[in-house]
N, C-alpha and C. Protein backbone atom coordinates (compact mmCIF):
# COMPACT_ATOMS: atom_id res chain seq x y z
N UNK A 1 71.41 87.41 99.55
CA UNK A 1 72.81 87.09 99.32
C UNK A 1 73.02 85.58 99.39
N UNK A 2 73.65 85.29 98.73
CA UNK A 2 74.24 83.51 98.52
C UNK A 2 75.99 83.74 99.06
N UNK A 3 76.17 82.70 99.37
CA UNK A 3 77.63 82.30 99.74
C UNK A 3 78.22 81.18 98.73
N UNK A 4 79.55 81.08 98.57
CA UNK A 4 79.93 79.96 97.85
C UNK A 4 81.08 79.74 98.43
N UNK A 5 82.10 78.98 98.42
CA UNK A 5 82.87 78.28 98.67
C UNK A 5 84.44 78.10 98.29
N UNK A 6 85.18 78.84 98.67
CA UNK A 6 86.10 79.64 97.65
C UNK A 6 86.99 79.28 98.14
N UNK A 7 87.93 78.40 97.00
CA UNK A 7 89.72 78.08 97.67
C UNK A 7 90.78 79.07 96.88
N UNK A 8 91.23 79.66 98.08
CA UNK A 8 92.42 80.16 98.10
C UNK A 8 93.56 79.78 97.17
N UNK A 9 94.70 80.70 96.64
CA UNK A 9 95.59 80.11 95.67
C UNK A 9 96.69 79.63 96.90
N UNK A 10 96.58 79.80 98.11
CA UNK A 10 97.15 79.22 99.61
C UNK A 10 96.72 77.75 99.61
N UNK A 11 95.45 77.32 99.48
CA UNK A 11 94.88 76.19 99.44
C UNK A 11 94.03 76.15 100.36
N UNK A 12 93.46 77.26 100.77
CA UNK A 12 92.51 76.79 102.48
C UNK A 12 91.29 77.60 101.88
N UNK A 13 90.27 77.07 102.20
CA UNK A 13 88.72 77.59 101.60
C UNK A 13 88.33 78.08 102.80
N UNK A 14 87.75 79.11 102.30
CA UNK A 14 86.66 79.87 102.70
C UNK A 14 85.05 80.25 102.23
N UNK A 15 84.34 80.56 103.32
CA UNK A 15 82.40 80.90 102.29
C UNK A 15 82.98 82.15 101.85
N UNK A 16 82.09 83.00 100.72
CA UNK A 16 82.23 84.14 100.62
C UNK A 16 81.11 84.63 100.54
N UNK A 17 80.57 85.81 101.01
CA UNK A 17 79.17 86.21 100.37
C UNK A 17 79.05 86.88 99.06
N UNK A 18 78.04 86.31 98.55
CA UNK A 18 77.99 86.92 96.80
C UNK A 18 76.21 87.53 96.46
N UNK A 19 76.03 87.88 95.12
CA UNK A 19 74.78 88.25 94.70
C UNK A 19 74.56 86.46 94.07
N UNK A 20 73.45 86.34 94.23
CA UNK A 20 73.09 85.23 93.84
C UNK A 20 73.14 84.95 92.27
N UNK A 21 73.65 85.98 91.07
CA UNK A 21 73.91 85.60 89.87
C UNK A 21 75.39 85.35 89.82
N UNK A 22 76.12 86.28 90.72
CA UNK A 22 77.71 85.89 90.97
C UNK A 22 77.74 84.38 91.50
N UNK A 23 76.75 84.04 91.95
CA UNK A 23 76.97 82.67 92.47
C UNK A 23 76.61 81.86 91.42
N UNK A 24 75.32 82.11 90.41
CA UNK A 24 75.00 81.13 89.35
C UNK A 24 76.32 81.16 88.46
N UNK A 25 76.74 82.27 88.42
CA UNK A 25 77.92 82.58 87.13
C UNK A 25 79.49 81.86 87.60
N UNK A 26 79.52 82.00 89.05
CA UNK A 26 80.60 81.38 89.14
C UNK A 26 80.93 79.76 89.42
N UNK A 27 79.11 79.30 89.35
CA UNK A 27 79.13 77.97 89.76
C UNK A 27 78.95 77.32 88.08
N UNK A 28 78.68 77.91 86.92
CA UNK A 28 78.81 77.53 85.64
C UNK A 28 80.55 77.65 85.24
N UNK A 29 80.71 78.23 85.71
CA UNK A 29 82.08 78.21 85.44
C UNK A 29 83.14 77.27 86.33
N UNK A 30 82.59 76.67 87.40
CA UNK A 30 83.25 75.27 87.90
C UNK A 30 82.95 74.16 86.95
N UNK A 31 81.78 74.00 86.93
CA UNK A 31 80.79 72.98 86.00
C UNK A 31 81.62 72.96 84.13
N UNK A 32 81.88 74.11 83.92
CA UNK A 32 82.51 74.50 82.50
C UNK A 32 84.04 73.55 82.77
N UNK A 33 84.84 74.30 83.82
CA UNK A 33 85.94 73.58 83.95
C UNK A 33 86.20 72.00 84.10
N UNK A 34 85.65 71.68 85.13
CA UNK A 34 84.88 70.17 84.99
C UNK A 34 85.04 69.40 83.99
N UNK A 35 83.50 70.10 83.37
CA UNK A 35 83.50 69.18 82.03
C UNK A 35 84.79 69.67 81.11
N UNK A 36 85.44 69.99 80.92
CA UNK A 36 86.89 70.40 79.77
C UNK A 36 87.65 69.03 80.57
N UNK A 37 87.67 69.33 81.84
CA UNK A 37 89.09 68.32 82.28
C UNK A 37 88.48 66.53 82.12
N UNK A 38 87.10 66.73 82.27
CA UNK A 38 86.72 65.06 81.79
C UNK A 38 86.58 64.91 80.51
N UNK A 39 86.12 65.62 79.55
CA UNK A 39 86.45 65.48 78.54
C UNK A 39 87.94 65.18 78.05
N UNK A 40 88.64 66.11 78.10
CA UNK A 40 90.20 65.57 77.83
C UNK A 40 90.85 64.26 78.67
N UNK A 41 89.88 63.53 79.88
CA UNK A 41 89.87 62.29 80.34
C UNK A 41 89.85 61.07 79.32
N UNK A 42 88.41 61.67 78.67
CA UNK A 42 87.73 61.04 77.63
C UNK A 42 88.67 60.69 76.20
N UNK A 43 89.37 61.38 75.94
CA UNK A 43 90.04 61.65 74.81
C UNK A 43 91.12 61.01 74.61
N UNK A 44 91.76 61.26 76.37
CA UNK A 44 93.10 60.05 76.92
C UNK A 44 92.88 58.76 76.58
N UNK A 45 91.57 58.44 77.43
CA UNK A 45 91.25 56.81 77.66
C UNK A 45 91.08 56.29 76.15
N UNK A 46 90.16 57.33 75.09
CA UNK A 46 90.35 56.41 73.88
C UNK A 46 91.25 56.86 72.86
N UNK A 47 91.95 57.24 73.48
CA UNK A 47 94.00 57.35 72.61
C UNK A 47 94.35 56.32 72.77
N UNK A 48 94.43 55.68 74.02
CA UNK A 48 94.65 54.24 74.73
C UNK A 48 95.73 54.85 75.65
N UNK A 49 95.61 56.00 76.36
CA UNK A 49 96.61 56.31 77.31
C UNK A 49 95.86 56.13 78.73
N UNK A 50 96.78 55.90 79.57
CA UNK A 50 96.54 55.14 80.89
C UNK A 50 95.72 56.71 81.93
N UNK A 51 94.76 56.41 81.98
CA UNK A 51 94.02 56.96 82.80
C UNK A 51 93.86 56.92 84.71
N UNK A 52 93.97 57.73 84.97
CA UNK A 52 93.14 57.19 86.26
C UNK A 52 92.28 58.07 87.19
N UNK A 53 91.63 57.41 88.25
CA UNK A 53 91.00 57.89 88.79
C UNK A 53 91.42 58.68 90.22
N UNK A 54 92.07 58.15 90.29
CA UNK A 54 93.03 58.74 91.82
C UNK A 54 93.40 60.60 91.57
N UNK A 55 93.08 61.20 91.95
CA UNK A 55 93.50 62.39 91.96
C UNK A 55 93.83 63.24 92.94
N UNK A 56 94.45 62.51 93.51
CA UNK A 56 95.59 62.98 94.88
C UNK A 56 96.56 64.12 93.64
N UNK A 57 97.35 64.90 94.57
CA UNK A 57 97.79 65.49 93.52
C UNK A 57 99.26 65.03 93.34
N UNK A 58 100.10 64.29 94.28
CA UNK A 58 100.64 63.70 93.82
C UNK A 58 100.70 62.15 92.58
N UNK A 59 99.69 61.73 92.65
CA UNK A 59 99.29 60.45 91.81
C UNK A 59 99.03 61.34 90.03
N UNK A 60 98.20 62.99 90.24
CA UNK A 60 98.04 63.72 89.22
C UNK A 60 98.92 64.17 88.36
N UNK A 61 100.02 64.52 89.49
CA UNK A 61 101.41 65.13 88.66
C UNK A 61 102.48 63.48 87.93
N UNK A 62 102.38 62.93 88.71
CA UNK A 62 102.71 61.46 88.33
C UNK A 62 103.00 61.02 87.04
N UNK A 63 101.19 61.09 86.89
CA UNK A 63 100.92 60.96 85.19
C UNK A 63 100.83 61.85 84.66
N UNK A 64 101.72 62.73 84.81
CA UNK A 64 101.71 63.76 83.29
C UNK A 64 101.19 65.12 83.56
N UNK A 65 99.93 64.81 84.14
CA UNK A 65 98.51 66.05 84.18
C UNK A 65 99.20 67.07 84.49
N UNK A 66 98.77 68.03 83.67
CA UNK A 66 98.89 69.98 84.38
C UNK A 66 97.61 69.72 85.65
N UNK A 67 98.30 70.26 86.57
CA UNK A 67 97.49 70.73 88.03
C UNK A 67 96.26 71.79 87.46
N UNK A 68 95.40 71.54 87.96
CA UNK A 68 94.11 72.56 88.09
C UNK A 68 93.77 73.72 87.96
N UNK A 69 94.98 74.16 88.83
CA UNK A 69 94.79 75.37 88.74
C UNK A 69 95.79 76.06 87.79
N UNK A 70 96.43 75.51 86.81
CA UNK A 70 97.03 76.39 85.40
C UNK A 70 95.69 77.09 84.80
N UNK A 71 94.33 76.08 85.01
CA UNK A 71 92.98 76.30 84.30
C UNK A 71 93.11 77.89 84.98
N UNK A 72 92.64 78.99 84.91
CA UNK A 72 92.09 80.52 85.22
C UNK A 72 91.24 80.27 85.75
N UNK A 73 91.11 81.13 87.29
CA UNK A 73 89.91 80.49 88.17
C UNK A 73 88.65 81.46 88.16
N UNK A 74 87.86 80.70 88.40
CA UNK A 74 86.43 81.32 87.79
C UNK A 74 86.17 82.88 88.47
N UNK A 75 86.69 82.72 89.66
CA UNK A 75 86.42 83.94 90.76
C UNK A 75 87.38 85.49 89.61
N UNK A 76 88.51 85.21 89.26
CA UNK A 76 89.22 85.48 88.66
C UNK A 76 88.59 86.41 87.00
N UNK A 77 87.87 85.30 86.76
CA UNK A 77 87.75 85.27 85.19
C UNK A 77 86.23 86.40 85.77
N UNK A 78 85.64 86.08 86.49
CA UNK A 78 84.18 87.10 87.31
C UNK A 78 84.76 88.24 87.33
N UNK A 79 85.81 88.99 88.08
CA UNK A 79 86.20 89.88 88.51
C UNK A 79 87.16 90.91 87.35
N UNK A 80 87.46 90.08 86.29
CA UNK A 80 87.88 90.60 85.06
C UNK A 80 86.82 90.82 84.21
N UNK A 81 85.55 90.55 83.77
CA UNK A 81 84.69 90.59 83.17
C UNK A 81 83.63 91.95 83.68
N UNK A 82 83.83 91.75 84.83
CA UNK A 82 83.07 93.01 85.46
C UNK A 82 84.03 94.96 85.59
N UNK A 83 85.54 94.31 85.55
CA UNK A 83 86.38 95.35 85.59
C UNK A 83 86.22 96.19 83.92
N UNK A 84 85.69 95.13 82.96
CA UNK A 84 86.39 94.98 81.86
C UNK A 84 84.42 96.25 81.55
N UNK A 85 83.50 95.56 81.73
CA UNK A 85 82.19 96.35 81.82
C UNK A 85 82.56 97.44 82.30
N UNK A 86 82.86 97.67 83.32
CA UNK A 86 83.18 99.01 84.20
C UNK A 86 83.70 100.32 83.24
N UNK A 87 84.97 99.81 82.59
CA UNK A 87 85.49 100.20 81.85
C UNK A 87 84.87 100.54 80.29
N UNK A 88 84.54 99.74 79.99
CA UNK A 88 83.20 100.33 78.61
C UNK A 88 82.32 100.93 79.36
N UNK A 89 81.79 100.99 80.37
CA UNK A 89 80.85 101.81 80.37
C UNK A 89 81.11 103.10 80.71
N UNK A 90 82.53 103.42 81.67
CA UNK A 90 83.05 104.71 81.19
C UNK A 90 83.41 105.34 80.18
N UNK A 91 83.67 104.48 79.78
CA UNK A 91 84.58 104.79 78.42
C UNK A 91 83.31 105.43 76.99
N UNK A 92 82.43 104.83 76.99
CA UNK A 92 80.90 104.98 76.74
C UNK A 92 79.93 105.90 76.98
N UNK A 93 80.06 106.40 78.44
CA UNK A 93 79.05 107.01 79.10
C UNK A 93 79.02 108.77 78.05
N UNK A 94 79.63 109.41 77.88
CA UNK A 94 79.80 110.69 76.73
C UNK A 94 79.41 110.84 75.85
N UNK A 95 79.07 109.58 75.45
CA UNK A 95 78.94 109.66 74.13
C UNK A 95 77.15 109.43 73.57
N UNK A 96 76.81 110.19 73.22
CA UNK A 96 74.97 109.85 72.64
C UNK A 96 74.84 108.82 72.14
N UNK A 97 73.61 108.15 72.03
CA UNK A 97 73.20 107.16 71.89
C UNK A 97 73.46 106.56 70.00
N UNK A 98 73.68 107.52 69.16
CA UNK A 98 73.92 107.34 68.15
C UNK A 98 75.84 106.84 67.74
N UNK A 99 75.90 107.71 68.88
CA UNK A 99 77.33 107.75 68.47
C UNK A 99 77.88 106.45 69.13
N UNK A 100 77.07 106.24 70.18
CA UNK A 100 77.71 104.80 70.97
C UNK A 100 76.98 103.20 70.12
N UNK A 101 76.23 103.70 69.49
CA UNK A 101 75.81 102.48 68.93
C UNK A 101 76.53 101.93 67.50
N UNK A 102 77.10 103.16 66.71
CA UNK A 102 78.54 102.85 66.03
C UNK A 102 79.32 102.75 66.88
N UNK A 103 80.13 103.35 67.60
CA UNK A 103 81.23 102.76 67.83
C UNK A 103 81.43 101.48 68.61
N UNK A 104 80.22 100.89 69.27
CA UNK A 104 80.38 99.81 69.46
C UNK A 104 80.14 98.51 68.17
N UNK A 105 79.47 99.28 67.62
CA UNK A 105 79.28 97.92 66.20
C UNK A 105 80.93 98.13 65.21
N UNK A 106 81.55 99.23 65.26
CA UNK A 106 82.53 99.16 64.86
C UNK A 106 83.90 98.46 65.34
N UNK A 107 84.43 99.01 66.50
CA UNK A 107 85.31 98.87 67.35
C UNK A 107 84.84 97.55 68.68
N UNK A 108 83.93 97.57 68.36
CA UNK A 108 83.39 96.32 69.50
C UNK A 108 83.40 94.95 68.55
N UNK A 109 82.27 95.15 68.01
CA UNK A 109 81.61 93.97 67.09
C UNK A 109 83.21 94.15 65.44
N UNK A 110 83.28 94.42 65.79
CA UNK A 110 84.34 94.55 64.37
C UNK A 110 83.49 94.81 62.85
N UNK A 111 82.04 95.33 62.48
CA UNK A 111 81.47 96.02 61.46
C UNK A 111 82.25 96.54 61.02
N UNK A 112 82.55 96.70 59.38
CA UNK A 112 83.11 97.77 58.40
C UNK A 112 81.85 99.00 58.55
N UNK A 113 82.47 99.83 58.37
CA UNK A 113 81.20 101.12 58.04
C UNK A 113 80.41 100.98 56.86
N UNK A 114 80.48 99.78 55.93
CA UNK A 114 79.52 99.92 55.01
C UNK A 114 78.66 99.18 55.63
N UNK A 115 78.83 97.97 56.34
CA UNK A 115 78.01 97.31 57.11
C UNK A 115 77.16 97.80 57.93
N UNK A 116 77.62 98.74 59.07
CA UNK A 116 76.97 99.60 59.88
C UNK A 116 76.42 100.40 59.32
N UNK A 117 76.23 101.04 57.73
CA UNK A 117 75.10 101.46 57.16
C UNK A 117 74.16 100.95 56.86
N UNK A 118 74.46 99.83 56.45
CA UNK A 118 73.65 99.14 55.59
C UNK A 118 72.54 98.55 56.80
N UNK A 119 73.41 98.19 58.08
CA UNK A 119 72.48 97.70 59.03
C UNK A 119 71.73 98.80 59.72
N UNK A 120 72.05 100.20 60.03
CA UNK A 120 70.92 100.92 60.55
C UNK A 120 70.56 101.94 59.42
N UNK A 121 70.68 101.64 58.10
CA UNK A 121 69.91 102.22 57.35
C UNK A 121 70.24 103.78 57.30
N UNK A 122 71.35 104.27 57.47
CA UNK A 122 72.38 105.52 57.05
C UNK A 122 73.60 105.41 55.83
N UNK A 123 73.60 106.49 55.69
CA UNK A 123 75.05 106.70 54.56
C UNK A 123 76.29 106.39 55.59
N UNK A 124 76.89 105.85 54.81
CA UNK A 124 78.19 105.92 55.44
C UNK A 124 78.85 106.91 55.77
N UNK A 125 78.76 107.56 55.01
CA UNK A 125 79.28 109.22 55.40
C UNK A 125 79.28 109.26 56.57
N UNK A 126 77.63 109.10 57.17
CA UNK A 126 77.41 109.59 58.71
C UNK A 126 77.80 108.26 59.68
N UNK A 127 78.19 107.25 59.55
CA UNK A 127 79.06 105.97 60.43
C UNK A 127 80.39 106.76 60.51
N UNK A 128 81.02 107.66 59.88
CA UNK A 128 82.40 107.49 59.77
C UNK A 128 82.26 109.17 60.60
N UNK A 129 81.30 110.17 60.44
CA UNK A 129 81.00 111.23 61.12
C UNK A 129 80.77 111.21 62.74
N UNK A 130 80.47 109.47 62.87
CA UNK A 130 79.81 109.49 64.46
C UNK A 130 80.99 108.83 64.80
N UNK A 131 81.60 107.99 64.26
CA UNK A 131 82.68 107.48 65.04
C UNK A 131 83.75 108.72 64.93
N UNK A 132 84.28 109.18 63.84
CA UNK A 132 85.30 110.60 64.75
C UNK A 132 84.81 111.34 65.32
N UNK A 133 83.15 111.75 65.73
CA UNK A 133 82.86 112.48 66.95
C UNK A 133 83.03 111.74 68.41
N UNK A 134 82.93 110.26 67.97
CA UNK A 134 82.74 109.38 69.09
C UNK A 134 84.43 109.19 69.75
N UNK A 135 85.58 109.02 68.56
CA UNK A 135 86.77 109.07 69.34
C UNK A 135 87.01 110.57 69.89
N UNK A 136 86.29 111.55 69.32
CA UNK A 136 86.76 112.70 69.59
C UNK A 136 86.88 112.99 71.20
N UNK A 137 85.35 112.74 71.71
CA UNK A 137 85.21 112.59 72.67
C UNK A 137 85.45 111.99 73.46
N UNK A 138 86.12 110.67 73.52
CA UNK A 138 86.63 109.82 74.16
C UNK A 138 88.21 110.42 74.31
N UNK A 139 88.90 110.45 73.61
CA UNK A 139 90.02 111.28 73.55
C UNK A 139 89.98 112.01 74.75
N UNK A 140 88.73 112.88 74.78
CA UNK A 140 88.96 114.42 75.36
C UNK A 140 88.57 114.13 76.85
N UNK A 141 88.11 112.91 77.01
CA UNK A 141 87.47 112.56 78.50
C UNK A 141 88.84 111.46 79.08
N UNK A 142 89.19 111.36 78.11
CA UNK A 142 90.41 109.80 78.70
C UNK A 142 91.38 111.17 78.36
């Protein structure tokens, strides 16, 4: 287990314990935010708008800046991504392996059904046979 370092929308941090990819994933996603807000630093300074370095958050709001945390916080954006898996994979689990591999190239990936023939090498007929068996069943389980 890894720990990371987690501020509150209160403002007071705490460690948390995590799996050590929750920790790689949520420490790319500080690093992601980061670089967006220096970049748009970057962009200021050669507009010729007055920059600075002080980032008290009163000196931040001062000049203009949206506060930090308007950005979606990474812990946040983790915990929706995994709700969001959870959910396809119920939603999924019924369905055979044929039938889940259209309806995700359809309804997932956005494929037309001529596409999804053409890419696993079936008639269309049978793309359009597996996906109404595939909502059928989904239907009948949701």
């Amino acid at each position: 287990m890894a720990t990371i370092n987690y501020q509150f929308s209160d403002g007071h941090f705490e460690e948390i314990e995590v799996t050590e990819e929750f920790k790689r994933e949520y420490e790319f996603l500080l690093i992601q935010e980061r670089a967006l807000h220096w970049k748009e630093m970057q962009q200021k300074y050669r507009a010729g708008m007055r920059c600075t370095k002080d980032f008290s958050l009163d000196k931040f709001t001062e000049d203009g800046y949206e506060l930090p945390s308007a950005v979606p916080d990474p812990l946040e954006i983790l915990i929706e991504r995994e709700e969001r898996r959870e959910y396809y994979e119920k939603l999924l689990r019924p369905l055979t392996d044929k039938q889940r591999e259209v309806y995700i190239l359809h309804f997932i990936e956005g494929y037309s059904n001529l596409q999804i023939a053409t890419l696993l090498h079936i008639d269309e007929s049978s793309v359009r046979e597996r996906i109404f068996w595939a909502q059928k069943k989904i239907s009948k389980n949701f």
